[in-house]
Protein backbone atom coordinates (compact mmCIF):
# COMPACT_ATOMS: atom_id res chain seq x y z
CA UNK A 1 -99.74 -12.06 -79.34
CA UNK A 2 -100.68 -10.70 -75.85
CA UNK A 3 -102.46 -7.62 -76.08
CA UNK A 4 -101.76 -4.25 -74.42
CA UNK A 5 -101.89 -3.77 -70.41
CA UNK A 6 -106.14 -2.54 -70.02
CA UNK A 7 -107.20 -3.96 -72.88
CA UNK A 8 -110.07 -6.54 -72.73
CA UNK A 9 -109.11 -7.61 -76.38
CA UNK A 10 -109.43 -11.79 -77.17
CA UNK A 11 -105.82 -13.33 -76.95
CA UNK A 12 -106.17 -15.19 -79.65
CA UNK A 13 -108.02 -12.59 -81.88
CA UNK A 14 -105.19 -11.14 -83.96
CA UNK A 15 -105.47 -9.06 -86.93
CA UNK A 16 -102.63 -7.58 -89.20
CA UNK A 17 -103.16 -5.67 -92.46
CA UNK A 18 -99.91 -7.19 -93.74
CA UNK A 19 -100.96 -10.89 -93.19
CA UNK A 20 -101.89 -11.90 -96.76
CA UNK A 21 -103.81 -14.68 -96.05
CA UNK A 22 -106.46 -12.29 -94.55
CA UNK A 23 -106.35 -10.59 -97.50
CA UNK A 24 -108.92 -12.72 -99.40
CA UNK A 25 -111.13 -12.75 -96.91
CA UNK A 26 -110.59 -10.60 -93.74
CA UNK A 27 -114.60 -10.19 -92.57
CA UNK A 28 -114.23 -13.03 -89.90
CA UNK A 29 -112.01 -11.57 -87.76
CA UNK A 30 -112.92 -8.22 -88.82
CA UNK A 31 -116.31 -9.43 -87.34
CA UNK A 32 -114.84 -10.81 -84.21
CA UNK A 33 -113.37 -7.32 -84.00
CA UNK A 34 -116.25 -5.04 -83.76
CA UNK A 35 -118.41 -7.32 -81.75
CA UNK A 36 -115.33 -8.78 -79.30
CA UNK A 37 -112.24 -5.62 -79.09
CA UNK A 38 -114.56 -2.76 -81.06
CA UNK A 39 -111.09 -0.97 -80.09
CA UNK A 40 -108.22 -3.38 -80.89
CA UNK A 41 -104.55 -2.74 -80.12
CA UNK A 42 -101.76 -4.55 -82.30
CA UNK A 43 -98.66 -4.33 -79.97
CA UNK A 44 -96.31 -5.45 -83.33
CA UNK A 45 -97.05 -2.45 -85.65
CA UNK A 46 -97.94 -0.20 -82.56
CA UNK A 47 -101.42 1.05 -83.63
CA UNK A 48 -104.94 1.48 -82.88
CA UNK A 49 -108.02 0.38 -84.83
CA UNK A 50 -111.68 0.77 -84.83
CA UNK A 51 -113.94 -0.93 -87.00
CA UNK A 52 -117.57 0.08 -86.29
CA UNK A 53 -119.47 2.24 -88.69
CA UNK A 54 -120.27 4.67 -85.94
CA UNK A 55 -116.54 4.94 -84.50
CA UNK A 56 -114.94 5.11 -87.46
CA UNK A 57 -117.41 8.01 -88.92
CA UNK A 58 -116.51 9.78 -85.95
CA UNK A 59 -112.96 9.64 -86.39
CA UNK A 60 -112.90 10.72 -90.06
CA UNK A 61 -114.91 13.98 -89.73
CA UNK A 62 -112.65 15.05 -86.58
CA UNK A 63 -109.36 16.50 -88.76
CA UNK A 64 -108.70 18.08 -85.38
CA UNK A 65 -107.96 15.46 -83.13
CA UNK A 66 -107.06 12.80 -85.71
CA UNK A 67 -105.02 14.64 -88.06
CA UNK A 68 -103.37 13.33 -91.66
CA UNK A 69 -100.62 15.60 -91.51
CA UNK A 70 -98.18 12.62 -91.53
CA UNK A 71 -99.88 10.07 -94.06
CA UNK A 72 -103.20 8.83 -94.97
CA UNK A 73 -102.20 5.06 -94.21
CA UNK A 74 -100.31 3.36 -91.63
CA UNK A 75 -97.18 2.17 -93.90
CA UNK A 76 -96.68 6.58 -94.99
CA UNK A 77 -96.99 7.26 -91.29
CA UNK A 78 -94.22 4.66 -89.83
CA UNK A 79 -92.17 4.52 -93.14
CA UNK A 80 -91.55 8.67 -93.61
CA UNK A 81 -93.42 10.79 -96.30
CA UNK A 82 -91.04 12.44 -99.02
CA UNK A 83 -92.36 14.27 -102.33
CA UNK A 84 -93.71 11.35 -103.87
CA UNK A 85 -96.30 10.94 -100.94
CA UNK A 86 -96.62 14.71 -99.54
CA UNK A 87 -100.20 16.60 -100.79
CA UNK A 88 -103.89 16.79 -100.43
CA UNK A 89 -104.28 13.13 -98.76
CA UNK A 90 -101.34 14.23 -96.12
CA UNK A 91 -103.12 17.97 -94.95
CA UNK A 92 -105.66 19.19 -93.00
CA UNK A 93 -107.46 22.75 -93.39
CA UNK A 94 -107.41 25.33 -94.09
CA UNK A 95 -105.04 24.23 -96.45
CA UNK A 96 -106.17 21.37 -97.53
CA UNK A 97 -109.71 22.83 -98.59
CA UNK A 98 -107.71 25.46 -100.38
CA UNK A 99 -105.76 22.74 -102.84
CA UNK A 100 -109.07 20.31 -103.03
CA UNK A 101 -111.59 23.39 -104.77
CA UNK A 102 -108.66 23.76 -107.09
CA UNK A 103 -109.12 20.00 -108.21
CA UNK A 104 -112.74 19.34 -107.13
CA UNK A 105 -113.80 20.99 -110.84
CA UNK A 106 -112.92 18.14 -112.39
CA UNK A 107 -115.39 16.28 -110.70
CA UNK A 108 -118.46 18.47 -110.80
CA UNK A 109 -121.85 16.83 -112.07
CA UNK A 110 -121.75 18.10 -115.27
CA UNK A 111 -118.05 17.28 -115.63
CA UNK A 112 -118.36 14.14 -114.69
CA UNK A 113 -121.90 13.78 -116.89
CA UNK A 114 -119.39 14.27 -120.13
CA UNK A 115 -117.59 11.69 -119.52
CA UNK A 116 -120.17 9.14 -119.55
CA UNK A 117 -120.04 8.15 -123.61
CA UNK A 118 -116.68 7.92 -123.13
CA UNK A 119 -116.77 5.23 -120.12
CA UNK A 120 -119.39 3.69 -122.26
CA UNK A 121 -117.39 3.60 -125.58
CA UNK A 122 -114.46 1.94 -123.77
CA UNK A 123 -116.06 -0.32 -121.55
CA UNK A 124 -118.30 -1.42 -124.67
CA UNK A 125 -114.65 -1.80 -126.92
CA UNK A 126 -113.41 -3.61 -124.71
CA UNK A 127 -116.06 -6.32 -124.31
CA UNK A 128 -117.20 -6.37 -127.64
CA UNK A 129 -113.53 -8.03 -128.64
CA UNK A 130 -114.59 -11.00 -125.94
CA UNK A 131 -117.84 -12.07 -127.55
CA UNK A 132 -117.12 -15.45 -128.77
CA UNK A 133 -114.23 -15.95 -126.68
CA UNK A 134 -115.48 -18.11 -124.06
CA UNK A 135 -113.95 -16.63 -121.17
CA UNK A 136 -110.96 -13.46 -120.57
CA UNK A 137 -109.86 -11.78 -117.35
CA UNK A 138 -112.17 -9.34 -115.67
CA UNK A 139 -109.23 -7.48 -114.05
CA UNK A 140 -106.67 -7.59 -116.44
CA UNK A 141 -108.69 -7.60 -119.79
CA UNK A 142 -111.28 -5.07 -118.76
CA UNK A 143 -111.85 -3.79 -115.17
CA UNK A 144 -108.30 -2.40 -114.76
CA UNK A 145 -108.29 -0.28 -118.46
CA UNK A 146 -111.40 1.28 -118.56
CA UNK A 147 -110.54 3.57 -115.41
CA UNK A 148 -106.79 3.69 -116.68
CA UNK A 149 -108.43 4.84 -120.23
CA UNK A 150 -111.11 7.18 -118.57
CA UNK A 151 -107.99 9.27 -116.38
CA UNK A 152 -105.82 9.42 -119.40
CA UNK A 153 -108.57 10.67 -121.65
CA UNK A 154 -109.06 13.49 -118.86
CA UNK A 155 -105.39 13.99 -117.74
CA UNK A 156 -104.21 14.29 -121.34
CA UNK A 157 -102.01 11.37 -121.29
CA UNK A 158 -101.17 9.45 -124.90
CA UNK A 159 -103.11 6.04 -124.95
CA UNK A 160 -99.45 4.72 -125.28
CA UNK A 161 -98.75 5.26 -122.18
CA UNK A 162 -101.61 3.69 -120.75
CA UNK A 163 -100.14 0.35 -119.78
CA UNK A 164 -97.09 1.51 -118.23
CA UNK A 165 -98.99 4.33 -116.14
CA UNK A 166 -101.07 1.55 -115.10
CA UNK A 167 -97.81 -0.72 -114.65
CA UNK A 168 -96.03 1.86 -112.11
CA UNK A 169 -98.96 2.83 -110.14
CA UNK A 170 -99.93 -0.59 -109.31
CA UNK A 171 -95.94 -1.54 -108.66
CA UNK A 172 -95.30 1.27 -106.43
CA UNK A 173 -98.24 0.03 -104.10
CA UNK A 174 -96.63 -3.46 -103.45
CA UNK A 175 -95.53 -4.07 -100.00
CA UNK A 176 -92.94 -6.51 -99.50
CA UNK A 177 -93.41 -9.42 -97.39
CA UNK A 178 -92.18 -8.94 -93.91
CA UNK A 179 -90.68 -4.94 -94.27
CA UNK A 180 -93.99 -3.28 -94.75
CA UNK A 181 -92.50 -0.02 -93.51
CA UNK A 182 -89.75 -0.40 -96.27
CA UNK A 183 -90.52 2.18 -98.88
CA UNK A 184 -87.72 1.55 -101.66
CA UNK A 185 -90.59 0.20 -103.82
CA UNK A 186 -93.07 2.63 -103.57
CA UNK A 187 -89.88 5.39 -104.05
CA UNK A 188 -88.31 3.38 -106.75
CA UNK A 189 -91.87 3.21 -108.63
CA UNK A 190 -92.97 5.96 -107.59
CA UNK A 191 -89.89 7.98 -109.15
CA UNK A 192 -90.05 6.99 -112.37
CA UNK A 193 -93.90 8.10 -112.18
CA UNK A 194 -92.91 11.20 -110.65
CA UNK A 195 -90.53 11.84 -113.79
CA UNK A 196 -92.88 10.78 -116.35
CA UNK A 197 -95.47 13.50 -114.60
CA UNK A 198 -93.03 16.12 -114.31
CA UNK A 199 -91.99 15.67 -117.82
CA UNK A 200 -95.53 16.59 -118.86
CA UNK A 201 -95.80 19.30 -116.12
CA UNK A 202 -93.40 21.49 -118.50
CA UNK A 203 -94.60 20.29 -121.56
CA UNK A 204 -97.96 22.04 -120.67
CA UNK A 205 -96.06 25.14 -119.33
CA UNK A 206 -95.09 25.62 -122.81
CA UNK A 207 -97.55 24.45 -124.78
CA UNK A 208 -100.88 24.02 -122.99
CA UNK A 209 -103.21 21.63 -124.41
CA UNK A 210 -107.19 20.61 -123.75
CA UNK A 211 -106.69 18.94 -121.02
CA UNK A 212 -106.87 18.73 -117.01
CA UNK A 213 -103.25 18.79 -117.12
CA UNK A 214 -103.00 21.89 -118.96
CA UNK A 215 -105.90 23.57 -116.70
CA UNK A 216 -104.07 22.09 -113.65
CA UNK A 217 -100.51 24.30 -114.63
CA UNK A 218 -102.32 27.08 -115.46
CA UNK A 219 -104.68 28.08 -113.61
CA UNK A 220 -103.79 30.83 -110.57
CA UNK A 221 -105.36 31.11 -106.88
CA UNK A 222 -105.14 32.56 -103.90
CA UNK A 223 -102.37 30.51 -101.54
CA UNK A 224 -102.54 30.32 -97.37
CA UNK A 225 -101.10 33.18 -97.37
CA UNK A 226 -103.31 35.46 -99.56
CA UNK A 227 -100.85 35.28 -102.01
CA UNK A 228 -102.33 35.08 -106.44
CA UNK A 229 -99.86 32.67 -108.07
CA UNK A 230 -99.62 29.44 -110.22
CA UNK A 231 -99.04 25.78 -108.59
CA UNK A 232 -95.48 25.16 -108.68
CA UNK A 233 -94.16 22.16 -110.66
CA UNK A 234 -94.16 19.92 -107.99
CA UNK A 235 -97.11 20.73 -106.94
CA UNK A 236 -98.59 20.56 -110.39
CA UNK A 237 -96.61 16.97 -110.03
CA UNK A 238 -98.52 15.86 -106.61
CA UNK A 239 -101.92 16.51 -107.92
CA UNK A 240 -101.54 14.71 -111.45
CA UNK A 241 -100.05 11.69 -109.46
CA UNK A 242 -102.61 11.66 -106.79
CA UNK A 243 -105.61 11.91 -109.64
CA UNK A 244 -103.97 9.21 -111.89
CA UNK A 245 -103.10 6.63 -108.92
CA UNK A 246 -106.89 7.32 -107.54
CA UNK A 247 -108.24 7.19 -111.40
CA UNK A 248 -106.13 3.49 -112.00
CA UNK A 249 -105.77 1.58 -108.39
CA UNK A 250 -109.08 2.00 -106.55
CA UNK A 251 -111.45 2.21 -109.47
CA UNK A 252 -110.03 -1.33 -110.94
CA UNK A 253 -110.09 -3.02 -107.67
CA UNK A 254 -113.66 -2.20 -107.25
CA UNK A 255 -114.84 -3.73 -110.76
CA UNK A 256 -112.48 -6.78 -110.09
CA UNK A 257 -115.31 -7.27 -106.32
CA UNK A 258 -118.02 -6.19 -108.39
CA UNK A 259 -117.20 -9.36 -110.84
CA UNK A 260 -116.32 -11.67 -108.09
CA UNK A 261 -119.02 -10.32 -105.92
CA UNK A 262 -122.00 -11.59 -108.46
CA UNK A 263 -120.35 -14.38 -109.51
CA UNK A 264 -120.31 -15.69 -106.01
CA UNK A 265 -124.42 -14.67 -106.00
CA UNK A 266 -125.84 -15.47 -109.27
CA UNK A 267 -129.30 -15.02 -107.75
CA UNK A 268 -128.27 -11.36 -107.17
CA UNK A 269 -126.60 -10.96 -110.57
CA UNK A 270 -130.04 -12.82 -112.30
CA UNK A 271 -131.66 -9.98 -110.97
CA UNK A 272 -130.00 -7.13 -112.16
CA UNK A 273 -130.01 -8.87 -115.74
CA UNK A 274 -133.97 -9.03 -115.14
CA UNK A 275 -134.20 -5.51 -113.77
CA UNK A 276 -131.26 -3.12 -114.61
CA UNK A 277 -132.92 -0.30 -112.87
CA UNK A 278 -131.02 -1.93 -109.78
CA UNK A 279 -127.85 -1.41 -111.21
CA UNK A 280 -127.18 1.79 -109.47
CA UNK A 281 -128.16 0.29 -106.55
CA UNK A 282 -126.16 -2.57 -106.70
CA UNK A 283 -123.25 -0.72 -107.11
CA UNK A 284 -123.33 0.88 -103.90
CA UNK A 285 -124.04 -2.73 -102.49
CA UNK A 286 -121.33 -3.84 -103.31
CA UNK A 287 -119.21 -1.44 -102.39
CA UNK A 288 -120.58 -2.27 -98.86
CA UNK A 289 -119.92 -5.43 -99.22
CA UNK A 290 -116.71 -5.68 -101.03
CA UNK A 291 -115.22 -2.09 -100.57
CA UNK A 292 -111.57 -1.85 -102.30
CA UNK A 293 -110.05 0.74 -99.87
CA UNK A 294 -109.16 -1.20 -97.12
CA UNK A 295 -107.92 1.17 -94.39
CA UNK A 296 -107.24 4.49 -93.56
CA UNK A 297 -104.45 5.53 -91.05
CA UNK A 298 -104.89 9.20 -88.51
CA UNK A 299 -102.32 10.36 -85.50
CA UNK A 300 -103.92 11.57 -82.64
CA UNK A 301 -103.39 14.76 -81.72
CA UNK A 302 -104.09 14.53 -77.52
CA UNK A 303 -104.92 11.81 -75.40
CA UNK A 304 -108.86 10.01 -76.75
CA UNK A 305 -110.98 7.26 -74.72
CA UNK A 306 -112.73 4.66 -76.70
CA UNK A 307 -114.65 2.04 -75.07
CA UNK A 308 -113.54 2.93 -71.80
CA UNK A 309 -110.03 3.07 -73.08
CA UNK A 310 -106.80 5.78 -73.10
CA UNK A 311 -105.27 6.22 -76.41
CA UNK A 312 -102.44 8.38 -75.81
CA UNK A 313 -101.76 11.74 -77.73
CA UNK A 314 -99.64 10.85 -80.56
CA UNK A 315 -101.04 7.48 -81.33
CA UNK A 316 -101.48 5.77 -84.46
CA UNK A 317 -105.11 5.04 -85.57
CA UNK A 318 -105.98 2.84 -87.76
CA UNK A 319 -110.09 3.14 -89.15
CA UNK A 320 -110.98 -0.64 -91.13
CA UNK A 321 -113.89 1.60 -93.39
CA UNK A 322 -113.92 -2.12 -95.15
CA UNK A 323 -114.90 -3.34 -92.17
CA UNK A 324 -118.21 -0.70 -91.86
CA UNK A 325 -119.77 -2.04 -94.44
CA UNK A 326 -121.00 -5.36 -92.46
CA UNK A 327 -121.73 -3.60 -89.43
CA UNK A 328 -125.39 -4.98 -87.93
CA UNK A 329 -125.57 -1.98 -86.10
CA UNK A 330 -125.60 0.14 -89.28
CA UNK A 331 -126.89 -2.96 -91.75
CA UNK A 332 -129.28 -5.49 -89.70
CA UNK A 333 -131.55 -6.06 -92.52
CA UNK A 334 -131.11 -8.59 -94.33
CA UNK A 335 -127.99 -10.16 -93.13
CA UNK A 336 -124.69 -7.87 -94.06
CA UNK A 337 -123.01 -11.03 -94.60
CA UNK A 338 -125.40 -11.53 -97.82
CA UNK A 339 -125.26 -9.64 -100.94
CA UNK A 340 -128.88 -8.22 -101.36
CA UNK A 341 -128.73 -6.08 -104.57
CA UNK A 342 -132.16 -4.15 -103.32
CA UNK A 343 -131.07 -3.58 -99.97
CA UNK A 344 -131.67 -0.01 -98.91
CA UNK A 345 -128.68 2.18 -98.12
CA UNK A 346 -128.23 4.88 -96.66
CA UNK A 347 -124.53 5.75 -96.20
CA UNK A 348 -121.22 3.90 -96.79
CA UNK A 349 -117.84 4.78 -95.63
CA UNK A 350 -116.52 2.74 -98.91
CA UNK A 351 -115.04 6.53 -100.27
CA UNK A 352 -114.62 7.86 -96.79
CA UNK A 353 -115.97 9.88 -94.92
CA UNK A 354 -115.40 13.96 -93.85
CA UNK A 355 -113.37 16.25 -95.21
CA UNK A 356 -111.16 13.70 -97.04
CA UNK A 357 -114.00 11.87 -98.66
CA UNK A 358 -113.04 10.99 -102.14
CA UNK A 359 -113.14 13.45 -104.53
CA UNK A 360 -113.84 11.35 -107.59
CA UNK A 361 -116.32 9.03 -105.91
CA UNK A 362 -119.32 10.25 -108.19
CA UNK A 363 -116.80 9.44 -111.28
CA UNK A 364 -116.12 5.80 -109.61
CA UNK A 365 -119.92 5.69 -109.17
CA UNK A 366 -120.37 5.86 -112.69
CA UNK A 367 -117.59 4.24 -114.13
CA UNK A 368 -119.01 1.31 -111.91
CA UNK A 369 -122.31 1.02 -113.18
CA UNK A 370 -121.89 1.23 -116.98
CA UNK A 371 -119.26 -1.45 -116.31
CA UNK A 372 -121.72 -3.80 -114.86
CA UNK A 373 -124.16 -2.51 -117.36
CA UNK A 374 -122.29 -3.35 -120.23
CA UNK A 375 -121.16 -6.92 -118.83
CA UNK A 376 -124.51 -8.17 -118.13
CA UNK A 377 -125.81 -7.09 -121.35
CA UNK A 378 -123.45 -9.21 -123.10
CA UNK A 379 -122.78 -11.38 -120.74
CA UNK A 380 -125.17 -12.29 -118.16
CA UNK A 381 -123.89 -15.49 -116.73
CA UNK A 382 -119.98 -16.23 -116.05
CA UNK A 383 -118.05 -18.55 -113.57
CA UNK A 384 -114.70 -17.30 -111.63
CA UNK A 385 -111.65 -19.77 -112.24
CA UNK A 386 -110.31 -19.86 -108.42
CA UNK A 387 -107.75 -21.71 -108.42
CA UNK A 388 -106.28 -19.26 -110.76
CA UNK A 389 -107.41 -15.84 -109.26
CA UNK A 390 -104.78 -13.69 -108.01
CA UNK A 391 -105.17 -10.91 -105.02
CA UNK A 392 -102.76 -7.87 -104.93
CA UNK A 393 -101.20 -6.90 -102.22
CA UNK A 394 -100.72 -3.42 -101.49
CA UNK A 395 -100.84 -3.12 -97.80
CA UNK A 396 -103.35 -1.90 -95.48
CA UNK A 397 -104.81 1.14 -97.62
CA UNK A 398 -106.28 -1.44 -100.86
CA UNK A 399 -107.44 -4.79 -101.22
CA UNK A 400 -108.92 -6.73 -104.08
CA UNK A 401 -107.61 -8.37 -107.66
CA UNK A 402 -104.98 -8.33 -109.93
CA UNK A 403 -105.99 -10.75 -111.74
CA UNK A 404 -109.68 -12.68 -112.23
CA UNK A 405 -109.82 -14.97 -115.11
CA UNK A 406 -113.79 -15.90 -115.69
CA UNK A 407 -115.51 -18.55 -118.40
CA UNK A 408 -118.11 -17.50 -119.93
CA UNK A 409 -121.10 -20.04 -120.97
């Protein structure tokens, strides 16, 4: 595709978050990117995108100039935002800080500090029915429930539910092949979520229960304007979606890497097994190395220059934070390209960056490592089946498995 007049981008250096066959393994041309069009233009989905660590810091902390008002991801942005979609990923302050302290106290230390036995108790559940099995599905039998479990648990929902919760979310994230703008899916999906949510919402109105959901219909604050009151229902609604889609889809994607990722370096998962005070640190590893949350998507709010070019006011940027991770500029030692599980590290942008960095990133954190904890001490060796795993594809915002069936020894 020939690249836009005053660009000094590669002709035949193309990337586009909707070509699946990237989706396994985008870090070549993501690498071509930094080092050969740091800012790259795609002409056919009419957006800009930066892939440096540095750059794409830079953008996230600036709310002013790059603002989310119209969608956190390129496919909200071109495809129109309605109910489902609006909330705290599509705001900036002041009114966005207002509605995030109203849900960051689910996520303080100690809150999140309870919920460790219970991570532990499911993750250990769920693997203790595998022993003797000789092999089960990393995603589907274990990395994709214990988040699912560990929201519902806090949300209130019934365990029930679990599977269809987990069902919708995922469903309502597919892109279709060749309409990626098309949002019938994510509104058909999405809807029946929305219903389910709302259906609950009142429930707790009535009769309020022990549980974030309850807490979340209840409790009053001071609005933009000044105003005391209660969240309305669909507000109520926006926030219980956003926390169960962030507790389900980016949690479970990450375990699916984190079991692919040591597979692929047994050296690296030998020494965690040897040493599990690494564990921690391996988590954040690989979430450098293997980050599920692909992309982000800002519109500029007045003409920028990056590397010496004009992006007009009104443009579509589009930060690859997947693609920070293996910067050399940020990561020269040892190789980024190598999973080193005692690598120092600093910073990722794997949860963002700014004043939309995630909110439930020290919950992920955790869930993370007593997941990997709890594998290795059962099972410290296992192989991937390849031929049989399956990548989902949900766009540009998340990458990583649906499916990732394993042998054990």
């Amino acid at each position: 595709m020939t690249p836009a007049a005053g660009t000094t981008q590669p002709p035949d250096l193309y990337w586009d978050p909707y070509d699946w066959s990237l989706h396994a393994d985008p870090h070549p041309v993501w690498r071509r990117m930094r080092e050969e069009a740091p800012l790259y233009r795609n002409e056919k989905y009419d957006f800009w995108a930066l892939t440096r660590f540095h750059d794409v810091s830079e953008v996230l902390a600036d709310w002013k100039t790059y603002t989310s008002t119209r969608g956190p991801i390129l496919e909200q942005i071109r495809g129109g935002q309605s109910k489902l979609s609006e909330g705290l990923l599509s705001e900036d302050p002041p009114i966005h800080d207002l509605h995030r302290q109203m849900l960051a106290r689910a996520f303080t230390p100690r809150a999140v500090k309870q919920i460790e036995n219970r991570v532990r108790d499911f993750a250990r559940r769920l693997l203790d029915e595998r022993i003797g099995s000789g092999g089960f599905d990393f995603v589907e039998d274990y990395g994709a429930r214990v988040p699912g479990m560990v929201i519902a648990a806090m949300l209130g929902t019934p365990d029930a539910d679990l599977e269809e919760i987990r069902r919708l979310t995922d469903a309502q994230l597919v892109v279709t092949d060749g309409t990626p703008f098309d949002r019938t899916q994510f509104n058909t999906m999405g809807g029946q979520l929305w219903d389910y949510f709302m259906e609950h919402v009142r429930s707790r109105r009535k009769s309020p229960g022990d549980d974030l959901m309850s807490e979340l219909v209840a409790m009053e604050f001071s609005d933009e304007k000044g105003v005391t009151r209660k969240l309305t229902d669909t507000e109520a609604c926006q926030y219980i979606k956003l926390l169960s889609a962030a507790g389900n889809e980016t949690t479970a994607r990450f375990i699916g890497w984190a079991g692919a990722t040591l597979a692929r370096f047994p050296d690296q998962r030998a020494k965690l097994v040897a040493r599990p005070d690494l564990i921690p640190n391996g988590v954040e590893e690989i979430l450098r190395f293997e980050p599920p949350a692909m992309a982000l998507a800002r519109v500029a709010t007045r003409d920028v220059v990056w590397h010496e070019q004009v992006v007009p006011e009104g443009s579509v940027m589009v930060v690859i934070q997947a693609a920070t991770g293996r910067d050399q500029r940020q990561f020269p030692d040892p190789d980024p390209d190598t999973l080193e599980v005692e690598r120092r590290i600093d910073r990722t942008l794997s949860f963002g960056y700014g004043t939309h960095v995630c909110m439930g990133a020290s919950l992920a954190r955790l869930e993370g490592r007593i997941v990997v904890e709890e594998m290795l001490e059962r099972f410290p060796e296992w192989d991937v089946v390849w031929d049989e795993a399956e990548i989902v594809h949900t766009g540009s915002s998340v990458r990583g498995y649906s499916s990732l069936p394993i042998v054990l020894p």
